[in-house]
C-alpha atoms as a PDB file:
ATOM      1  CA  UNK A   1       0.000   0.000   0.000  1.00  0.00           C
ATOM      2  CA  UNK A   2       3.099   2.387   1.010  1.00  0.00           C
ATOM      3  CA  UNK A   3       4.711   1.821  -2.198  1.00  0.00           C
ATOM      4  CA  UNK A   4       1.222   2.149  -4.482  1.00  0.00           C
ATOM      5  CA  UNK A   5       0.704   5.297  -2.702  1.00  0.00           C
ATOM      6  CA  UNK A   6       4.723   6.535  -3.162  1.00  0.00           C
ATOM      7  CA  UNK A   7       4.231   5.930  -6.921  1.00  0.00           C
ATOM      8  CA  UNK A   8       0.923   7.595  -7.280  1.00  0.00           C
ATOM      9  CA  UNK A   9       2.274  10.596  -5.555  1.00  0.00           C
ATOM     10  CA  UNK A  10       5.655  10.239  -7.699  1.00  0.00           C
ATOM     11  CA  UNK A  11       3.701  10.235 -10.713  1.00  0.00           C
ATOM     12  CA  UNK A  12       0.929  13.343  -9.244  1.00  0.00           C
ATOM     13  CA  UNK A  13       3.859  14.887  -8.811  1.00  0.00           C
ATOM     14  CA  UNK A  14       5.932  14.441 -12.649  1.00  0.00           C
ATOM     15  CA  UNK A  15       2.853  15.403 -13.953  1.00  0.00           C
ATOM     16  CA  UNK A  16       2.468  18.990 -12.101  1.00  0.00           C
ATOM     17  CA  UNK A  17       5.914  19.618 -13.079  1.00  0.00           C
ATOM     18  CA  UNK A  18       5.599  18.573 -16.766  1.00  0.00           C
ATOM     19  CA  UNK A  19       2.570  20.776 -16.845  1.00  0.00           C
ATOM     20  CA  UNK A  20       4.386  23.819 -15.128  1.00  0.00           C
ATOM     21  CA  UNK A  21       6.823  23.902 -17.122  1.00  0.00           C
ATOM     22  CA  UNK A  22       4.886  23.985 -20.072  1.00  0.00           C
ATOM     23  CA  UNK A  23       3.072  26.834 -19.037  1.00  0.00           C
ATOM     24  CA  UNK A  24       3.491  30.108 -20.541  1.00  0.00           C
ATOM     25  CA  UNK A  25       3.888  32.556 -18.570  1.00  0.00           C
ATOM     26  CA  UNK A  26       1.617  36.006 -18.677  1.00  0.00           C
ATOM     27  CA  UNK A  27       4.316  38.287 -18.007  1.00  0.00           C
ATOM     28  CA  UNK A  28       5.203  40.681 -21.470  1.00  0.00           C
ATOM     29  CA  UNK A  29       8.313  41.498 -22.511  1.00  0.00           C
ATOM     30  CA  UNK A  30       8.573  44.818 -24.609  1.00  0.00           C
ATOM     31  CA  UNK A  31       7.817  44.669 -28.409  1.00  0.00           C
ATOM     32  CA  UNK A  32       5.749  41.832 -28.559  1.00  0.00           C
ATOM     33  CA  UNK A  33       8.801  39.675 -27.220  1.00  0.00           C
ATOM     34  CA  UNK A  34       8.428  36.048 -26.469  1.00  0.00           C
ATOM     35  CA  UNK A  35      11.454  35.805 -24.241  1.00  0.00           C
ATOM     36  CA  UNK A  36      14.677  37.344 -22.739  1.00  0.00           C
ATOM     37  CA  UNK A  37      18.149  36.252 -23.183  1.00  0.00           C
ATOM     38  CA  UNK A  38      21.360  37.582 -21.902  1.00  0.00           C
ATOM     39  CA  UNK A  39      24.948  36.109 -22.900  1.00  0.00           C
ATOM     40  CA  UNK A  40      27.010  36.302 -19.634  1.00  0.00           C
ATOM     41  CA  UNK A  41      30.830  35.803 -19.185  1.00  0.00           C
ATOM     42  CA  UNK A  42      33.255  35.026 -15.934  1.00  0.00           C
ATOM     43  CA  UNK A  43      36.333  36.011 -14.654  1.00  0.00           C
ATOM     44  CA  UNK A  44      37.292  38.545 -17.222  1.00  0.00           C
ATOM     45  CA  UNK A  45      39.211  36.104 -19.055  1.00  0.00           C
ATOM     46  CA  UNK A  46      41.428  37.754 -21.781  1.00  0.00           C
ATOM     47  CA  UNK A  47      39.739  35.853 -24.070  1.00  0.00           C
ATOM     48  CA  UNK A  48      36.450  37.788 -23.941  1.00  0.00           C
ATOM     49  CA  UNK A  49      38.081  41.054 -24.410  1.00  0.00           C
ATOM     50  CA  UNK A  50      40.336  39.601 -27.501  1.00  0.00           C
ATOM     51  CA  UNK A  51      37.339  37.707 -29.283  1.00  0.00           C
ATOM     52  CA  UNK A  52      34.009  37.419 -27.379  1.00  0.00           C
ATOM     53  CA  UNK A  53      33.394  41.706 -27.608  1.00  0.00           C
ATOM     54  CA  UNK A  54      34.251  42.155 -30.564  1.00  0.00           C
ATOM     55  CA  UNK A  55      31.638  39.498 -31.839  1.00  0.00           C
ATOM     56  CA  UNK A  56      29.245  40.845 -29.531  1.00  0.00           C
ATOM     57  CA  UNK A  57      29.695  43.858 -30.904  1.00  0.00           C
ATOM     58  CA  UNK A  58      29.366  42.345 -34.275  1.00  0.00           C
ATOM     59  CA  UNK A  59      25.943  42.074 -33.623  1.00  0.00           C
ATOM     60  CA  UNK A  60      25.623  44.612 -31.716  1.00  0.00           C
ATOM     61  CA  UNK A  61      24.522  42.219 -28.534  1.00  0.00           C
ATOM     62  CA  UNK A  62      25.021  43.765 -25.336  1.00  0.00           C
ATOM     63  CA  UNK A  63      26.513  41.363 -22.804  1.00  0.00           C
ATOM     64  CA  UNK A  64      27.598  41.216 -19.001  1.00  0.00           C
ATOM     65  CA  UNK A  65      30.705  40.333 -17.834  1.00  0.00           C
ATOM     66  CA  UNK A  66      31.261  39.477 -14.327  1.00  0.00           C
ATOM     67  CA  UNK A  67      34.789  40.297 -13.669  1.00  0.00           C
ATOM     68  CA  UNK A  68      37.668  39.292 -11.192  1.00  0.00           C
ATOM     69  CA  UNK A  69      39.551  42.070 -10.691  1.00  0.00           C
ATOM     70  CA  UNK A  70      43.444  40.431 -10.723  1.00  0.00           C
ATOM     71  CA  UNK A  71      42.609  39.374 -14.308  1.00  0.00           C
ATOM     72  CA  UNK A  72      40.862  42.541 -15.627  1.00  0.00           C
ATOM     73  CA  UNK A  73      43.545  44.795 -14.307  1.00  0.00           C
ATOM     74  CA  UNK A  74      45.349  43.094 -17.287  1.00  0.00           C
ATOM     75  CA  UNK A  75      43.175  44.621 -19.899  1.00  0.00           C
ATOM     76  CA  UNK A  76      41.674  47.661 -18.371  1.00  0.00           C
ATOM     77  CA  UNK A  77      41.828  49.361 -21.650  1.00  0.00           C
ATOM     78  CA  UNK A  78      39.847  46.400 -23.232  1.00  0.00           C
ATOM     79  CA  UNK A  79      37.145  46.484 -20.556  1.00  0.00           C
ATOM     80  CA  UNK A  80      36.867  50.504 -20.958  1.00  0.00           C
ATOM     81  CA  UNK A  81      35.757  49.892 -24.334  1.00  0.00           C
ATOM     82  CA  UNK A  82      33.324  47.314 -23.399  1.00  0.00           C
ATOM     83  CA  UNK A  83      31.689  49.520 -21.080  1.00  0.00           C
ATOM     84  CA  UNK A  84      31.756  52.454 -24.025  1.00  0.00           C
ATOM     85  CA  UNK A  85      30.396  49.874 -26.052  1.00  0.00           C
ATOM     86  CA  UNK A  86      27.403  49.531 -23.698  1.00  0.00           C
ATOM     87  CA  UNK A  87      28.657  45.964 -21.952  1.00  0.00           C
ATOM     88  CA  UNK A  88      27.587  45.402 -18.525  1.00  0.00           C
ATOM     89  CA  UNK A  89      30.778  45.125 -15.812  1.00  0.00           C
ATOM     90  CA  UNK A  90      29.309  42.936 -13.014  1.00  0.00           C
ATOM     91  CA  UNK A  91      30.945  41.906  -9.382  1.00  0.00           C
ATOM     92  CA  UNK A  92      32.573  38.202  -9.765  1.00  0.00           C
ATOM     93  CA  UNK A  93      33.813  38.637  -6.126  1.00  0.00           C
ATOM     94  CA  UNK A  94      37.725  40.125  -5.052  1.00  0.00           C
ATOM     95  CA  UNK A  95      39.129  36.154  -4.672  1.00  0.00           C
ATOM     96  CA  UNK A  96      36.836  34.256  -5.959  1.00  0.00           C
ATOM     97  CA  UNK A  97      35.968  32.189  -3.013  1.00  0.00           C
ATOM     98  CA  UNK A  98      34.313  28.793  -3.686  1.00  0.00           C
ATOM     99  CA  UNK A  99      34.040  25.189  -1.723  1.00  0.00           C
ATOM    100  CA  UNK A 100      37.128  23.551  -0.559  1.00  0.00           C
ATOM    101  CA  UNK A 101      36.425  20.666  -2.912  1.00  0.00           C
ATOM    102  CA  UNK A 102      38.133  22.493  -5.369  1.00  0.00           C
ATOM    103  CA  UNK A 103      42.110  21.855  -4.956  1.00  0.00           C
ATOM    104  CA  UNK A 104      42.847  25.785  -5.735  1.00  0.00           C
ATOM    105  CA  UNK A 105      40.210  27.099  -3.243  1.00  0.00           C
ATOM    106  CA  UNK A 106      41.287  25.057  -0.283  1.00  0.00           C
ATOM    107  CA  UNK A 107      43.340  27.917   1.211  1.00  0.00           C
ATOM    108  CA  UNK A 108      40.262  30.139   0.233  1.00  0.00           C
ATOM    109  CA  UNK A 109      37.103  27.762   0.929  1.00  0.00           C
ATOM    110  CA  UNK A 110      33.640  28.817   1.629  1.00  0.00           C
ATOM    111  CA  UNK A 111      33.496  26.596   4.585  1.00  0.00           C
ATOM    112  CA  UNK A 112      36.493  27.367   6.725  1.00  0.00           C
ATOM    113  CA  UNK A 113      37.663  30.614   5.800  1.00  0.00           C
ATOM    114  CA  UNK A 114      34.333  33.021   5.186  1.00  0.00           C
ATOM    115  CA  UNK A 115      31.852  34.979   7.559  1.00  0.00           C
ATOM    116  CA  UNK A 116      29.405  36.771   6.442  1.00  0.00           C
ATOM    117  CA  UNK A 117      30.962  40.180   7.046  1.00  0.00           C
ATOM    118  CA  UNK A 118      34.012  39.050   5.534  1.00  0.00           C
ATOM    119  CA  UNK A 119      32.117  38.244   2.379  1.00  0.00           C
ATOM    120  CA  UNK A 120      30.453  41.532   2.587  1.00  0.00           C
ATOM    121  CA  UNK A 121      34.142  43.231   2.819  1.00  0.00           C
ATOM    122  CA  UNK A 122      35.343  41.165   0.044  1.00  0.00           C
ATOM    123  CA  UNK A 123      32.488  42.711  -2.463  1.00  0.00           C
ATOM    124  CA  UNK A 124      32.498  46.300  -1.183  1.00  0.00           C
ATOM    125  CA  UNK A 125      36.290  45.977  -1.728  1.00  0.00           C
ATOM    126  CA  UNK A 126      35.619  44.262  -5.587  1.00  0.00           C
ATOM    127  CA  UNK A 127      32.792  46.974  -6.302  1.00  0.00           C
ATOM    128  CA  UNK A 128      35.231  49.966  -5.039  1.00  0.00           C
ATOM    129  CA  UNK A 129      38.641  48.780  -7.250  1.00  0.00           C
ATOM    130  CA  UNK A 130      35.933  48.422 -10.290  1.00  0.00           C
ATOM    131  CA  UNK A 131      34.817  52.119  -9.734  1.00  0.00           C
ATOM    132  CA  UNK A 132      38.040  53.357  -9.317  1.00  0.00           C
ATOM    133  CA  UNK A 133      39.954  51.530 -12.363  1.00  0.00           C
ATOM    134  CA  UNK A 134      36.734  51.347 -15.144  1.00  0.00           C
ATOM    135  CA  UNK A 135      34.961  54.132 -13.711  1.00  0.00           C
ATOM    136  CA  UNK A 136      31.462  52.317 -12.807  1.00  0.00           C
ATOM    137  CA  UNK A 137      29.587  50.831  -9.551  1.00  0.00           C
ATOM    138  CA  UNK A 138      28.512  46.760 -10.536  1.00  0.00           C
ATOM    139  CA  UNK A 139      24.540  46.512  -9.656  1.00  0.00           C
ATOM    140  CA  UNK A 140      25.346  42.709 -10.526  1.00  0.00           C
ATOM    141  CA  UNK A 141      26.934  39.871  -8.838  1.00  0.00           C
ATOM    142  CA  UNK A 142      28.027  36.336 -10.172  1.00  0.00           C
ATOM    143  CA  UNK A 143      28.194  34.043  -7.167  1.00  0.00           C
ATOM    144  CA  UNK A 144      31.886  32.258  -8.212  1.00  0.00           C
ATOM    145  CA  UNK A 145      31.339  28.592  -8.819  1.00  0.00           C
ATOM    146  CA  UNK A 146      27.552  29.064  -8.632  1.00  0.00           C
ATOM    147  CA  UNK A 147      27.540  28.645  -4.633  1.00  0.00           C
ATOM    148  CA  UNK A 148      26.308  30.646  -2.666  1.00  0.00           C
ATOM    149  CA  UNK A 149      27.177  29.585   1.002  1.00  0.00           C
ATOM    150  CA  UNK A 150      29.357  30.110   3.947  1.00  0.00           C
ATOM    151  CA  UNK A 151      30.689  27.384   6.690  1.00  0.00           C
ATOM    152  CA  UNK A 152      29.626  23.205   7.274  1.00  0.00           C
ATOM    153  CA  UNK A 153      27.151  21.649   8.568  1.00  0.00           C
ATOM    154  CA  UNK A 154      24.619  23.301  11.340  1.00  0.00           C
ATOM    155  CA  UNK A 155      27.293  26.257  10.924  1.00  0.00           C
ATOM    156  CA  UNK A 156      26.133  26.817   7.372  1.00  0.00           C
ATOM    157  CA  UNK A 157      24.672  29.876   6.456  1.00  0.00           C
ATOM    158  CA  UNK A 158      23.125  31.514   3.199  1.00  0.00           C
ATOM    159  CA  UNK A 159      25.238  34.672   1.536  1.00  0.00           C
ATOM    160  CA  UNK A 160      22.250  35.665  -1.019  1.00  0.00           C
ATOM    161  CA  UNK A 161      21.068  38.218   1.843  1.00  0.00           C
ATOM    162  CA  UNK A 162      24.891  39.972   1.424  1.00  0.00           C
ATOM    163  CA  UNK A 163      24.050  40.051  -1.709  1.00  0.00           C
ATOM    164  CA  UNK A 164      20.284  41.080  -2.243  1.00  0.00           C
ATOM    165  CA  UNK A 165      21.362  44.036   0.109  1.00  0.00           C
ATOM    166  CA  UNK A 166      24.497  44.996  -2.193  1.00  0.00           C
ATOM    167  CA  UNK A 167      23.157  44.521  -5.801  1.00  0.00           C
ATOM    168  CA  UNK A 168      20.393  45.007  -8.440  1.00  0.00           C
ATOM    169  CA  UNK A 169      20.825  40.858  -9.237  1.00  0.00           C
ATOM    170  CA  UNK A 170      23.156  37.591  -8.439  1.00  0.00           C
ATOM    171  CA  UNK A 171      23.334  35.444 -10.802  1.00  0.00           C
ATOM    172  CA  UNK A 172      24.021  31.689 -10.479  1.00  0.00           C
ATOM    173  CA  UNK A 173      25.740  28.877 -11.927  1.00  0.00           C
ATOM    174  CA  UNK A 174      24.885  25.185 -13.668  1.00  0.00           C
ATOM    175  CA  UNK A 175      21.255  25.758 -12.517  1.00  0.00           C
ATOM    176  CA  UNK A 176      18.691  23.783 -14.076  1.00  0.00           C
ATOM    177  CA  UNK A 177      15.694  25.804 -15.622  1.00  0.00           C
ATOM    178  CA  UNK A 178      15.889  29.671 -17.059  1.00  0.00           C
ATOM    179  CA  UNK A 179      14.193  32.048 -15.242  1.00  0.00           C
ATOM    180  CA  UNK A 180      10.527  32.997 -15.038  1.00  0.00           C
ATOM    181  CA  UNK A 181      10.125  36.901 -14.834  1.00  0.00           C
ATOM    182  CA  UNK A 182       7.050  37.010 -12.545  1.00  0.00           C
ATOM    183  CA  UNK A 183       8.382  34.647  -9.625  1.00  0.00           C
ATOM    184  CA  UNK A 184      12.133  34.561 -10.108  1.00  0.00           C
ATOM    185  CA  UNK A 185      14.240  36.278  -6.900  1.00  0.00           C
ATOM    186  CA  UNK A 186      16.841  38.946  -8.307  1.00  0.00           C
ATOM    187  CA  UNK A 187      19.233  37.743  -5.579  1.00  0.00           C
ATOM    188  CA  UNK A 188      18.892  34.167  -7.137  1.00  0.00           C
ATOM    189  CA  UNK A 189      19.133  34.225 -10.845  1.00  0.00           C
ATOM    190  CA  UNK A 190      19.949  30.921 -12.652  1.00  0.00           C
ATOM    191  CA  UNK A 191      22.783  30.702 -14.863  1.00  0.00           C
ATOM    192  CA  UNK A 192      22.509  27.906 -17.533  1.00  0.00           C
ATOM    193  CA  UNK A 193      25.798  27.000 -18.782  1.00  0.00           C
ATOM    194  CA  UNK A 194      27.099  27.833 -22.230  1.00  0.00           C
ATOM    195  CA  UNK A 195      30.923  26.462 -22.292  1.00  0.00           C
ATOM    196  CA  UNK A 196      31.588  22.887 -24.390  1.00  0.00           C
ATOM    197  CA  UNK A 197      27.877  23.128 -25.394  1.00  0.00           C
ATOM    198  CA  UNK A 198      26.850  23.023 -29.015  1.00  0.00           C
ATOM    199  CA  UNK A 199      24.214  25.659 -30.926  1.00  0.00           C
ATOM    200  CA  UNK A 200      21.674  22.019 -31.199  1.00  0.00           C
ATOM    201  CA  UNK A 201      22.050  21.929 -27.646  1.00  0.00           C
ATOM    202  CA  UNK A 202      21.847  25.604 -26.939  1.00  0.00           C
ATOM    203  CA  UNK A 203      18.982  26.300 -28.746  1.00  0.00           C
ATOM    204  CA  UNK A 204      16.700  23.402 -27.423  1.00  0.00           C
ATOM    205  CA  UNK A 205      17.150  25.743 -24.493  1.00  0.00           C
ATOM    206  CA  UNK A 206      15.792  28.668 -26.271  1.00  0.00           C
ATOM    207  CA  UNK A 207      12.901  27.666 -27.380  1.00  0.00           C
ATOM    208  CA  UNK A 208      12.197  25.860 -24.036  1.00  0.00           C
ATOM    209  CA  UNK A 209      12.412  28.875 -22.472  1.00  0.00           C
ATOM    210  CA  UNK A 210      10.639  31.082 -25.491  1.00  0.00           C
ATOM    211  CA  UNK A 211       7.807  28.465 -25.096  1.00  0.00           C
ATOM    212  CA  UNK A 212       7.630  29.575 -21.136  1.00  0.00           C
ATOM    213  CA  UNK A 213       8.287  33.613 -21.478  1.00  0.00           C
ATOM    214  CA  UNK A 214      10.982  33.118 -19.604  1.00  0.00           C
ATOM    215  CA  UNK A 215      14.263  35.194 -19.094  1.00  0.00           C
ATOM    216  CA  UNK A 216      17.333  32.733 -19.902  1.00  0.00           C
ATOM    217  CA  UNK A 217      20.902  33.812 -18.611  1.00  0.00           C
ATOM    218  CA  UNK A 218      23.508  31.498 -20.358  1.00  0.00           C
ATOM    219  CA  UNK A 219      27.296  31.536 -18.767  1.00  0.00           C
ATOM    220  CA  UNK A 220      30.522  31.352 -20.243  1.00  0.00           C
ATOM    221  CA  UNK A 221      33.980  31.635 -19.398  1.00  0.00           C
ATOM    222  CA  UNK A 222      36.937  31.030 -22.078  1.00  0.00           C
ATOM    223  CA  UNK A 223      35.967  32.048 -25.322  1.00  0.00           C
ATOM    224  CA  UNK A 224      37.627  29.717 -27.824  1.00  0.00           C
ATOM    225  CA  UNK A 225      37.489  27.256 -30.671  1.00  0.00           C
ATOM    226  CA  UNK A 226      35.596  23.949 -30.356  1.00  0.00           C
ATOM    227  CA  UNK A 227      38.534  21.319 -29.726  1.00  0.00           C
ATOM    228  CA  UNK A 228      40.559  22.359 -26.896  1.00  0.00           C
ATOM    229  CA  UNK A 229      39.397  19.827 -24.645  1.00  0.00           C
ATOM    230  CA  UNK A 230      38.372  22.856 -22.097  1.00  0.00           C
ATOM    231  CA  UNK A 231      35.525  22.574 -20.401  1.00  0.00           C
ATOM    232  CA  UNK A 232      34.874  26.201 -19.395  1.00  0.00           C
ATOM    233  CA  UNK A 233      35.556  27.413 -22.982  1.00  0.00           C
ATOM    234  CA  UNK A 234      32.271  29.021 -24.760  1.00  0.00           C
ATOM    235  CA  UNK A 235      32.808  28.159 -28.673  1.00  0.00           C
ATOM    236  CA  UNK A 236      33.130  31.219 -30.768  1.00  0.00           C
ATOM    237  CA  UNK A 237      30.980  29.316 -33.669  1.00  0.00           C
ATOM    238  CA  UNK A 238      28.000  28.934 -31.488  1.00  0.00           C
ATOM    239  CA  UNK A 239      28.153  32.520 -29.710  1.00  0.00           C
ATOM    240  CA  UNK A 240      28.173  33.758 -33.415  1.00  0.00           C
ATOM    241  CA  UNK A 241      24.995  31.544 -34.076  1.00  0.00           C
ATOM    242  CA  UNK A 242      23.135  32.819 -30.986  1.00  0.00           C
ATOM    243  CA  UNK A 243      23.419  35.835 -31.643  1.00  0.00           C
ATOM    244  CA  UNK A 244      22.501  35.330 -35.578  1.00  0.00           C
ATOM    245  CA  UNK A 245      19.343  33.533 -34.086  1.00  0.00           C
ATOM    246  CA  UNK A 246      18.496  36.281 -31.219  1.00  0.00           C
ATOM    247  CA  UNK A 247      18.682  39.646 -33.656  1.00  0.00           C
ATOM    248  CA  UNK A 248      16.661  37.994 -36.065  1.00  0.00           C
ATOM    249  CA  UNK A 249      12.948  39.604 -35.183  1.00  0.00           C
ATOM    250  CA  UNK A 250      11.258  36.174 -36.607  1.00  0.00           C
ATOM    251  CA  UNK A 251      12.546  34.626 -33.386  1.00  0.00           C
ATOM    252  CA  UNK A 252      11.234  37.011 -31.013  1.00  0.00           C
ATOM    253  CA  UNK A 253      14.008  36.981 -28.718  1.00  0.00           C
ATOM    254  CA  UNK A 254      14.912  40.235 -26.505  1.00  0.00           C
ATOM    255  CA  UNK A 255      18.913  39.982 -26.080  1.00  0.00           C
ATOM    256  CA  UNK A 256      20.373  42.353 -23.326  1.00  0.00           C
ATOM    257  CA  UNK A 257      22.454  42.594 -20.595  1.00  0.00           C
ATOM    258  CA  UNK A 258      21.247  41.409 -17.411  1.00  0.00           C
ATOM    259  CA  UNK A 259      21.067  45.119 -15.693  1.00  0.00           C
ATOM    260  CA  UNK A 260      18.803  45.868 -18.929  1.00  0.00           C
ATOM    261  CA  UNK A 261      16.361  43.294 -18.197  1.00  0.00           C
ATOM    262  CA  UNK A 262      16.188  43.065 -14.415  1.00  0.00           C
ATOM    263  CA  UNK A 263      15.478  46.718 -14.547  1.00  0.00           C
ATOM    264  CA  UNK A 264      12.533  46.464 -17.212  1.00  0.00           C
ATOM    265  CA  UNK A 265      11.604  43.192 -14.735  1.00  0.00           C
ATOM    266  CA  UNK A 266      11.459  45.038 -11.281  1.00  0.00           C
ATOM    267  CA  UNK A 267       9.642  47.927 -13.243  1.00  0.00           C
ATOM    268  CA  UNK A 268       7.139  45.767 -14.866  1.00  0.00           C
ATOM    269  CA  UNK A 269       6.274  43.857 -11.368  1.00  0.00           C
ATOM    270  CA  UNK A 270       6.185  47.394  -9.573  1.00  0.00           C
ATOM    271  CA  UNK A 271       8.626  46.259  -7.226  1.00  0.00           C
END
C-alpha cells in the first residue's frame, strides 16, 4: 500500500511539473517579445576582451561580464571599451571564493575561511577597485562557482542576503531551468551554462524557455574554438549563431544585458 501510494504521488507529482513547465507565462516582454536572453561571461578572461566583444559587438549584442579584478587589471583598456560599447561590468567577487572541494580554493574555501561580514568586505572591496579603475559601480553579482554559502554543517549559512542588500541581481551557476520573470528572486538568478555546449544543444534551451516567457541567462567563461578539450571554454561558432538567431525579429528573442532586463523586470512587477 506504502509503495502504491509513493508511486501515485511520484507520478501526481511528474505530472504537475511537466505541466508547469509547459506553461506560458503572462508576463510581457517589450515589443511583442516572447522571451529574454542575456549572454554572460566570468572572470574577465582575456579571451572575452580579444574575441568574445568584438563578436558581440558584431551584432551589436550587449553582454555582461562578471569580472575578477586580478585578471581585468590586465586589460583595463579592453574592458573601458566594453563599457563604451554599452557591456555590462558585473561583481565576480575580489578572490573568488568557492568550496574547498576544489584543490585551488582550499586555502580560500567557503566553509572554513568566510563569515558573512568578511564576504560583505570582500564585495564592497571588488565593487570599489571596479569604480576606481573602469569608472562604474557593478549593480550585478556572479556568485563564483555558482555557490552561494558560507561554513559546514549546522554552521552553514546563506550569503544571497549579502548580496540582495548589495546589488540590483546575483546570478548563479549550472542551474537547471531559465528564469521565469514574474516569480524569479533577483538575488537568485539561474545561470545555464554555455561552455563545451553546441548551438543544437543551446537552442533546445531557447525555445524551451521562449515556449515559457521566460528570461534565460547562459554563462561562459573562455571564449575559444571547439577542440581544446576545455571545459569552461564558450565556442566562438556557437556565440556567433546565438546571436545570428536572437537579432533575427522572426525569433522574437529580446537579447540584453542582465542590468537591462532586471530593470525592465522590477519595473514591470512594480517592485
Amino acid at each position: 500500500m506504502v509503495i502504491i501510494l509513493a508511486l501515485i504521488i511520484k507520478s501526481s507529482f511528474a505530472q504537475d511539473y511537466q505541466a508547469a513547465s509547459q506553461q506560458e507565462s503572462e508576463f510581457s516582454w517589450p515589443e511583442g517579445k516572447k522571451m529574454a536572453l542575456s549572454l554572460t561571461f566570468d572572470d574577465a578572461r582575456t579571451s572575452q576582451v580579444d574575441k568574445g566583444i568584438p563578436l558581440l559587438d558584431k551584432y551589436g549584442v550587449k553582454g555582461t561580464f562578471y569580472v575578477s579584478p586580478r585578471s581585468m587589471m590586465m586589460r583595463l583598456d579592453g574592458w573601458k571599451q566594453a563599457i563604451s560599447n554599452g557591456h555590462e561590468i558585473g561583481n565576480h567577487s575580489l578572490r573568488h571564493p568557492c568550496s574547498g572541494n576544489h584543490t585551488w580554493s582550499i586555502n580560500n574555501s567557503l566553509e572554513d575561511h568566510y563569515t558573512l561580514e568578511r564576504m560583505r568586505m570582500e564585495l564592497d572591496s571588488a565593487n570599489r577597485l571596479i569604480y576606481q579603475t573602469l569608472g562604474v559601480m557593478p549593480v550585478s553579482f556572479a556568485y563564483p562557482c555558482g555557490q552561494t554559502f558560507i561554513g559546514r554543517g549546522v554552521e552553514t549559512q546563506s550569503y544571497i542576503p549579502v548580496v540582495a542588500s548589495m546589488f540590483k541581481t546575483g546570478r548563479g551557476w549550472v542551474d537547471e531551468v531559465p528564469n521565469d520573470p514574474v516569480f524569479s528572486d533577483m538575488a537568485q538568478l539561474t545561470g545555464i551554462p554555455l561552455d563545451a555546449r553546441s548551438f543544437d544543444e543551446i537552442v533546445k534551451v531557447i525555445e524551451s524557455a521562449k515556449r515559457r516567457g521566460a528570461w534565460l541567462i547562459l554563462g561562459g567563461h573562455e571564449v575559444g574554438e571547439e577542440g581544446t578539450g576545455d571545459i569552461y571554454t564558450s565556442y566562438i561558432n556557437v556565440i556567433e549563431a546565438i546571436c545570428e538567431y536572437a537579432t533575427d525579429p522572426a525569433n522574437g528573442i529580446w537579447i540584453d544585458n542582465v542590468e537591462n532586463i532586471a530593470t525592465y523586470i522590477t519595473r514591470k512587477r512594480g517592485f
